[in-house]
Protein backbone atom coordinates (compact mmCIF):
# COMPACT_ATOMS: atom_id res chain seq x y z
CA UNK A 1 16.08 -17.93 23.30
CA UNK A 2 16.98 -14.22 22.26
CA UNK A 3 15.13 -12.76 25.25
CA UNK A 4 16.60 -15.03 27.31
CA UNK A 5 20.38 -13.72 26.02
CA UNK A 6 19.29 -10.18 25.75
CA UNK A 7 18.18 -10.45 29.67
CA UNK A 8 22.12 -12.35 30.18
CA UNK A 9 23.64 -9.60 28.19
CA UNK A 10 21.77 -6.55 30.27
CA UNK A 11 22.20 -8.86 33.53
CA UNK A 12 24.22 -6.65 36.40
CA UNK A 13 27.59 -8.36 37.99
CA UNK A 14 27.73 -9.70 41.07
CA UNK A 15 29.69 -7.80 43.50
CA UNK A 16 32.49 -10.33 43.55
CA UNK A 17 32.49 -10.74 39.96
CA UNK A 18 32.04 -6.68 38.64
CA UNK A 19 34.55 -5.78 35.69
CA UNK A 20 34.46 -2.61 33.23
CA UNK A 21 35.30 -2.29 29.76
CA UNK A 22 37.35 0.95 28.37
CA UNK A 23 34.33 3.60 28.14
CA UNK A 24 36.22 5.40 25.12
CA UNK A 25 36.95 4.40 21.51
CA UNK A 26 40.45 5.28 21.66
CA UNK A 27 44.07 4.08 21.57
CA UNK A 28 45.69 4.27 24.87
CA UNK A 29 48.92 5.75 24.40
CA UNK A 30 47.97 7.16 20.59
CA UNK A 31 44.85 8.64 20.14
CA UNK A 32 44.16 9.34 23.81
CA UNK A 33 45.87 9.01 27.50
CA UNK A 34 44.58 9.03 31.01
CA UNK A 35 45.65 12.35 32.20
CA UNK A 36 44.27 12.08 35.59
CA UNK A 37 43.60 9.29 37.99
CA UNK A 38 41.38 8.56 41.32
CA UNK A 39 43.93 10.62 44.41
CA UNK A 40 44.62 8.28 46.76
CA UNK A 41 46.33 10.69 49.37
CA UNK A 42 43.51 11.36 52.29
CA UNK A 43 45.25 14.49 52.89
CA UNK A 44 45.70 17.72 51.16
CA UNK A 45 47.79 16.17 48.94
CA UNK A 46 47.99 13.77 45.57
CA UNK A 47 48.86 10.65 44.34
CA UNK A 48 47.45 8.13 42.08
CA UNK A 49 47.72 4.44 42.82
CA UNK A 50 51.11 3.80 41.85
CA UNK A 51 51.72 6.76 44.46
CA UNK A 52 52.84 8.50 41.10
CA UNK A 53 51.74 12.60 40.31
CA UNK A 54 48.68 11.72 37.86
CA UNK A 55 45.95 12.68 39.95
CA UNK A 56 45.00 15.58 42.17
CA UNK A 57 43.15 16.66 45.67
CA UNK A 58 39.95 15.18 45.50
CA UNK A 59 39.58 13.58 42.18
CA UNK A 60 37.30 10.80 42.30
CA UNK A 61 37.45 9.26 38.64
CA UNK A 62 39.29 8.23 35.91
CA UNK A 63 40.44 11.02 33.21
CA UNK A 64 40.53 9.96 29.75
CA UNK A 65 41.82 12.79 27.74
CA UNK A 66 41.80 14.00 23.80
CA UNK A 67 44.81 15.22 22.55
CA UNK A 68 42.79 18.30 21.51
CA UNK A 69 39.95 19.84 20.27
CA UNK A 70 40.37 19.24 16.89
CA UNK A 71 39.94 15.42 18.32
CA UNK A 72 36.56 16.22 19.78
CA UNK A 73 35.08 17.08 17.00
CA UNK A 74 35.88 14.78 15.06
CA UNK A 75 34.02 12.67 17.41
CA UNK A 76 35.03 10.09 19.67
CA UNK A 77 32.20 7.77 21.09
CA UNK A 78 31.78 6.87 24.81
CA UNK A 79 30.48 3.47 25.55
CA UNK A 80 29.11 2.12 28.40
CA UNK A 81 31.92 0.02 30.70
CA UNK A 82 29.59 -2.71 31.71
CA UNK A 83 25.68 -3.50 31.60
CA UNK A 84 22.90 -1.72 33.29
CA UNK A 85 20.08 0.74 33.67
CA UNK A 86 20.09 4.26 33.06
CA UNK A 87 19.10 6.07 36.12
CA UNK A 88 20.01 10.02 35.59
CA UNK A 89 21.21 11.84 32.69
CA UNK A 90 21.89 15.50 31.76
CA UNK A 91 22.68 17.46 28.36
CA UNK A 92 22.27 20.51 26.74
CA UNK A 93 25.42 22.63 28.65
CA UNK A 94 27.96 24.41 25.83
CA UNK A 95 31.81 23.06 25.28
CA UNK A 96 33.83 25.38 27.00
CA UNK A 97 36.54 25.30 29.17
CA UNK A 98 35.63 26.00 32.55
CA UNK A 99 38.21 29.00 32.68
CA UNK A 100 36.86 30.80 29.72
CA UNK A 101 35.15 34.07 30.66
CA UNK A 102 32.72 33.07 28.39
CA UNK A 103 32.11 30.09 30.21
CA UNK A 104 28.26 29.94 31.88
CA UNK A 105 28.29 29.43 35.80
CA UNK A 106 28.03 25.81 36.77
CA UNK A 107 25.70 25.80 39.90
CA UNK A 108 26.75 22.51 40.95
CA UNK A 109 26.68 21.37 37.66
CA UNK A 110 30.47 20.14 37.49
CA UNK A 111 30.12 17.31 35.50
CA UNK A 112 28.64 18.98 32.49
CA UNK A 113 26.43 16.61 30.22
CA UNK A 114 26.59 13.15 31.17
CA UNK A 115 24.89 10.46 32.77
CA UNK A 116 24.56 7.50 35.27
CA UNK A 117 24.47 3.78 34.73
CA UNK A 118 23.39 2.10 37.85
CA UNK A 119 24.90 -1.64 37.44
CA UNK A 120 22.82 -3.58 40.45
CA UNK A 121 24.38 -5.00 43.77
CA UNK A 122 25.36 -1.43 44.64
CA UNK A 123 27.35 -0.74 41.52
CA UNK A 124 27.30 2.41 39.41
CA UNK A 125 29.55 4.19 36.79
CA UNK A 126 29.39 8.40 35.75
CA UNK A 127 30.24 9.72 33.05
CA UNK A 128 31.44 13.32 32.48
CA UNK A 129 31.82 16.16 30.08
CA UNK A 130 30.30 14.79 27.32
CA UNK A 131 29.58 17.12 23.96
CA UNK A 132 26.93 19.12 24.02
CA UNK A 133 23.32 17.06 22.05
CA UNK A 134 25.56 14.11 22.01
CA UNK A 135 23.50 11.90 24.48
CA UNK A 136 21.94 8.95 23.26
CA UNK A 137 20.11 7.55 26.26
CA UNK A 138 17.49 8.38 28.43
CA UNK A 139 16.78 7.19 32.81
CA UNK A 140 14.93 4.07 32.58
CA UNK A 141 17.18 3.01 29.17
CA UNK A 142 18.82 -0.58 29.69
CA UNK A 143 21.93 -0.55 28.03
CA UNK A 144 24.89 -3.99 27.47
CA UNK A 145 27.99 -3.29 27.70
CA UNK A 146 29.73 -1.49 25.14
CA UNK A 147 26.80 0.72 23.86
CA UNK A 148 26.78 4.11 22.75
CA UNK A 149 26.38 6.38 25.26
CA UNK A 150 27.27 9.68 23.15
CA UNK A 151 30.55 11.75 22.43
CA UNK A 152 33.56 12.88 24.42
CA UNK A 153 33.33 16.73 25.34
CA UNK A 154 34.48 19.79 27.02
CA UNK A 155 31.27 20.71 29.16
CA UNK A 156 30.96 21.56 33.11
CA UNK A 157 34.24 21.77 35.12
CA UNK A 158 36.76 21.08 32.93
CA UNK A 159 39.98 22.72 30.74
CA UNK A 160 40.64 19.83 28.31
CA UNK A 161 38.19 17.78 26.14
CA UNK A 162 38.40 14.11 28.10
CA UNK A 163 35.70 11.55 29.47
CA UNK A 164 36.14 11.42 33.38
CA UNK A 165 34.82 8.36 34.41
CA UNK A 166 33.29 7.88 38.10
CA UNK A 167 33.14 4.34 39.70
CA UNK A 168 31.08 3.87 43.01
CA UNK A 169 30.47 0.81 45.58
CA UNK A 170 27.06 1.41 47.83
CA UNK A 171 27.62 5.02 47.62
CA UNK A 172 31.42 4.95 47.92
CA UNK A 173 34.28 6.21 45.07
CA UNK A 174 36.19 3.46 43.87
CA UNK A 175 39.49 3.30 41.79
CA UNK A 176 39.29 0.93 39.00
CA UNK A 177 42.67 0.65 38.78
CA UNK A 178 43.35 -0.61 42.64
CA UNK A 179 40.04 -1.62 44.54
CA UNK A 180 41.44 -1.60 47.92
CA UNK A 181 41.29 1.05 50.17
CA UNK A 182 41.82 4.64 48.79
CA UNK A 183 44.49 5.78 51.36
CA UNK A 184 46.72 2.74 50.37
CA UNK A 185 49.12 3.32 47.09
CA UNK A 186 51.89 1.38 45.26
CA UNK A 187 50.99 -2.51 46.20
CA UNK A 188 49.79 -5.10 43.97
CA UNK A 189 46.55 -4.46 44.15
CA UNK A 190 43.00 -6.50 42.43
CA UNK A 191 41.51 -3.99 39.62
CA UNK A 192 38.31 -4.00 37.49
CA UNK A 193 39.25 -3.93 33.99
CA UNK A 194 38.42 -6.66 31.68
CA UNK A 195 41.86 -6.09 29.59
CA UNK A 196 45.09 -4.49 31.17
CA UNK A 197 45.48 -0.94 30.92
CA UNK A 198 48.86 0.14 30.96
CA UNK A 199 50.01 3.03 33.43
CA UNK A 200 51.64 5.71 31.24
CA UNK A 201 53.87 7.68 34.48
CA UNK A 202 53.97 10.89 31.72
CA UNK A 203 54.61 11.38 28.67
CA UNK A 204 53.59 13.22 25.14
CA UNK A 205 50.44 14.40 24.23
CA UNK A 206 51.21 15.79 20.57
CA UNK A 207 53.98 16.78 18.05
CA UNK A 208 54.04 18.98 15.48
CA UNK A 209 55.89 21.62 13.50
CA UNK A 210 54.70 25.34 13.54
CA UNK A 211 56.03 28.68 11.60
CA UNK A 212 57.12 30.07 15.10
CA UNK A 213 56.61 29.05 18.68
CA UNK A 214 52.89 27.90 19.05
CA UNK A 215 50.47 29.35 21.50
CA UNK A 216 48.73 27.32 23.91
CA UNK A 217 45.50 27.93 22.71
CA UNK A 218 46.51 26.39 19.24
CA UNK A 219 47.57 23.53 20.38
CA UNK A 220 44.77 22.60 22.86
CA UNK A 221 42.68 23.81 19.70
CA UNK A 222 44.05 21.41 17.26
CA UNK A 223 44.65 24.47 14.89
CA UNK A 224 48.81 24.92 14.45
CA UNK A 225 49.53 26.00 10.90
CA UNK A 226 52.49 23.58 9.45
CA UNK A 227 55.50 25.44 7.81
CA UNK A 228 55.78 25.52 4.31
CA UNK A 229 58.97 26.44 2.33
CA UNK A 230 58.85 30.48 2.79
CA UNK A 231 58.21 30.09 6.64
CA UNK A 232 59.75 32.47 8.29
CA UNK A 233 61.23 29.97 11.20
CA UNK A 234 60.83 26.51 11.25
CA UNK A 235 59.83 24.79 15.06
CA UNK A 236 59.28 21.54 16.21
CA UNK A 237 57.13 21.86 19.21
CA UNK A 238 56.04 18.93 21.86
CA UNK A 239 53.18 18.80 23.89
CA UNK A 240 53.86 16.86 27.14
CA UNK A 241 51.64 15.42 30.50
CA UNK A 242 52.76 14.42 33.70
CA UNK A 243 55.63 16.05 34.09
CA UNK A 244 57.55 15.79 36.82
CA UNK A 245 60.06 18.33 38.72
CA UNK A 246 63.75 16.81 37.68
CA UNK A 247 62.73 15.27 34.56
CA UNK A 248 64.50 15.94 31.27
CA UNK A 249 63.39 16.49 27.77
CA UNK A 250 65.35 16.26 25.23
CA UNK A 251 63.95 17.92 21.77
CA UNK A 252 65.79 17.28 18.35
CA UNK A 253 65.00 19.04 14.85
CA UNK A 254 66.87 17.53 11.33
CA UNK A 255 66.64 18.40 7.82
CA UNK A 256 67.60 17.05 4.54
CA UNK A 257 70.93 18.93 5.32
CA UNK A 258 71.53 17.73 8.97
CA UNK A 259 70.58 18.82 12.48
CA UNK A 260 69.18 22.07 12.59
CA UNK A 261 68.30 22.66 16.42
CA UNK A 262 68.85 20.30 19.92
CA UNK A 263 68.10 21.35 23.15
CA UNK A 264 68.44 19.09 26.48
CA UNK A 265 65.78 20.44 28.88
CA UNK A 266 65.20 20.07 32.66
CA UNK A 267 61.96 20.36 33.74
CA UNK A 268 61.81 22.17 36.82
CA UNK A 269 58.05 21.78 37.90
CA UNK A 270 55.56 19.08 38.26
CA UNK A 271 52.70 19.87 35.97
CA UNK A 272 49.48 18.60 34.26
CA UNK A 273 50.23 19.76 31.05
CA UNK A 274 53.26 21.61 29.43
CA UNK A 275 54.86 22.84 26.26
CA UNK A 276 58.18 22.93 24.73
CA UNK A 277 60.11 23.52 21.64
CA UNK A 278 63.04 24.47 19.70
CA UNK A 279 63.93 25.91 15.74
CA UNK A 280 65.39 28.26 13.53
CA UNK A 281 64.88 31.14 11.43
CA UNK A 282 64.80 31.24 7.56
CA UNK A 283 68.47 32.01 6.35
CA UNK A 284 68.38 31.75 2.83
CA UNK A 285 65.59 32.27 0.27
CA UNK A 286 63.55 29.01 1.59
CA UNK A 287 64.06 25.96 3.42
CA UNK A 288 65.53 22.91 1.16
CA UNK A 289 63.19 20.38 0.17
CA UNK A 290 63.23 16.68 1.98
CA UNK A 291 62.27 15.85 4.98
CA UNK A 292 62.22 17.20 8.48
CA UNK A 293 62.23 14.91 11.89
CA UNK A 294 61.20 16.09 15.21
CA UNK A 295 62.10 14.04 18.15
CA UNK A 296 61.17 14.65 21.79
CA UNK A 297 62.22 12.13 24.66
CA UNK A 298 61.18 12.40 28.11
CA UNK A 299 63.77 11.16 30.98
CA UNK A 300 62.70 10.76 34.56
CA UNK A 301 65.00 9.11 36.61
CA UNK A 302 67.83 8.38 34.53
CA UNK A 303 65.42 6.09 31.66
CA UNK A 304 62.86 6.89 29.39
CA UNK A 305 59.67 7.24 30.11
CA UNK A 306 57.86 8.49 26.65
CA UNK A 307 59.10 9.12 22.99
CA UNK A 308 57.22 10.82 20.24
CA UNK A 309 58.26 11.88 16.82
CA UNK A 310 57.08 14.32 13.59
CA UNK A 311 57.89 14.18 10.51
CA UNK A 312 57.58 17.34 7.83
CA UNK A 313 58.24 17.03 4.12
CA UNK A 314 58.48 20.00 1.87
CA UNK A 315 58.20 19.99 -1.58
């Protein structure tokens, strides 16, 4: 009886009756967000299968994206989406974003550590920049749904730590989300996921306070020092995705003693990834203790789309 439901559980899905799991332990929308989706424009340009901005020329996956690195290492397991064999895996290639001068040449090797999972009845799933001695399988591994397949990375062709998930049909790229043909957008359209997953249009990535306008490179890193009561400025930063050219952020900073910064912002370029902010510098001999709110909204359109909110407290 237990062989029999271990060979049920490892059993590939008929073509007609295929369905994933999410391949990332992760909440959608909290802990993690699909920055990226499968383009479904068969010419130079974009669009994802709402016909929205999240995806671009070529992409033939699924993105699902850290909000730092900070978030990789912590670790954050990727699982297989649905039953099969292993049939190709690769590790061993350093976290590094791919436009780091440090970064090693690829050769081909865009996908960075990763693996395979070949489902039966022409089925088969990739995964992609994995971290670095994370793998847990080996080819020839059967593995059920939902099993450890290692950690969420930054290695091969990539500038973000994120799984990118690859679906294929008897050789050909499928979209998860919308199974019909790729240079078709916007219609109700069959998909392959077990449970919904929600399509975010944009939105926030991270908020946080800082002791003056953060770089870049500490936010992707994970590594913004909070202000404490002799900072000399206090900011409330917001990191956004998917924005869109005409959209609107609006960015809000309050104390114990009131509103201390507001700033209604239109966004004038459609972009991946962005960064905004507003604050003030130290007047007195140190900030008041209490509490300190940050609030970010992002309009597209005339409603919003995406809210986030910090929250500071000094002694």
């Amino acid at each position: 009886m237990k062989a029999a439901l271990v060979a049920l559980l490892l059993a590939p899905a008929s073509a007609g009756a295929f369905e994933l799991v999410q391949p990332i332990d992760c909440t959608l929308g909290e802990t993690c967000f699909i920055q990226q989706y499968t383009d479904r424009d068969p010419g130079p340009g974009a669009r994802d299968f709402t016909c929205g901005s999240l995806a671009y020329d070529g992409h033939k996956g699924t993105d699902f994206a850290l909000p730092d690195d900070a978030a990789m290492q912590a670790g954050v397991t990727v699982r297989a989406a649905a039953a099969g064999m292993v049939k190709g895996v690769r590790d061993g290639m350093p976290d590094i974003r791919a436009n780091d001068p440090a970064a090693p040449p690829l050769e081909g090797r865009d996908c960075g550590n990763g693996l395979v999972i070949d489902h039966g009845d022409g089925w088969e799933t990739q995964y992609c920049h994995m971290r670095q001695g994370s793998v847990r399988v080996r080819s020839g591994d059967r593995v059920a749904e939902g099993h450890m397949l290692g950690l969420v990375g930054l290695s091969g062709y990539t500038e973000f730590p994120h799984l990118h998930l690859s679906v294929r049909h008897a050789g050909a790229v499928i979209d998860p989300f919308a199974t019909s043909d790729l240079s078709t957008c916007g219609a109700t359209q069959a998909d392959l996921w077990r449970d919904d997953i929600a399509y975010q249009p944009g939105g926030f990535v991270a908020a946080g306070f800082a002791t003056a306008i953060p770089d870049y490179a500490m936010i992707n890193a994970g590594t913004v020092t909070s202000p404490d009561v002799q900072a000399p400025a206090l900011v409330f930063w917001a990191n956004l995705f998917g924005t869109r050219a005409g959209d609107r952020l609006h960015l809000v900073l309050t104390g114990p003693e009131g509103e201390i910064a507001a700033q209604d912002v239109a966004l004038d370029r459609t972009q991946a990834r962005a960064m905004r902010a507003i604050g003030r510098k130290l007047r007195g001999a140190g900030w008041p203790a209490g509490n300190y709110d940050g609030i970010a909204s992002l309009q597209r359109d005339g409603r919003q789309i995406a809210r986030i909110s910090a929250r500071l407290t000094l002694p």
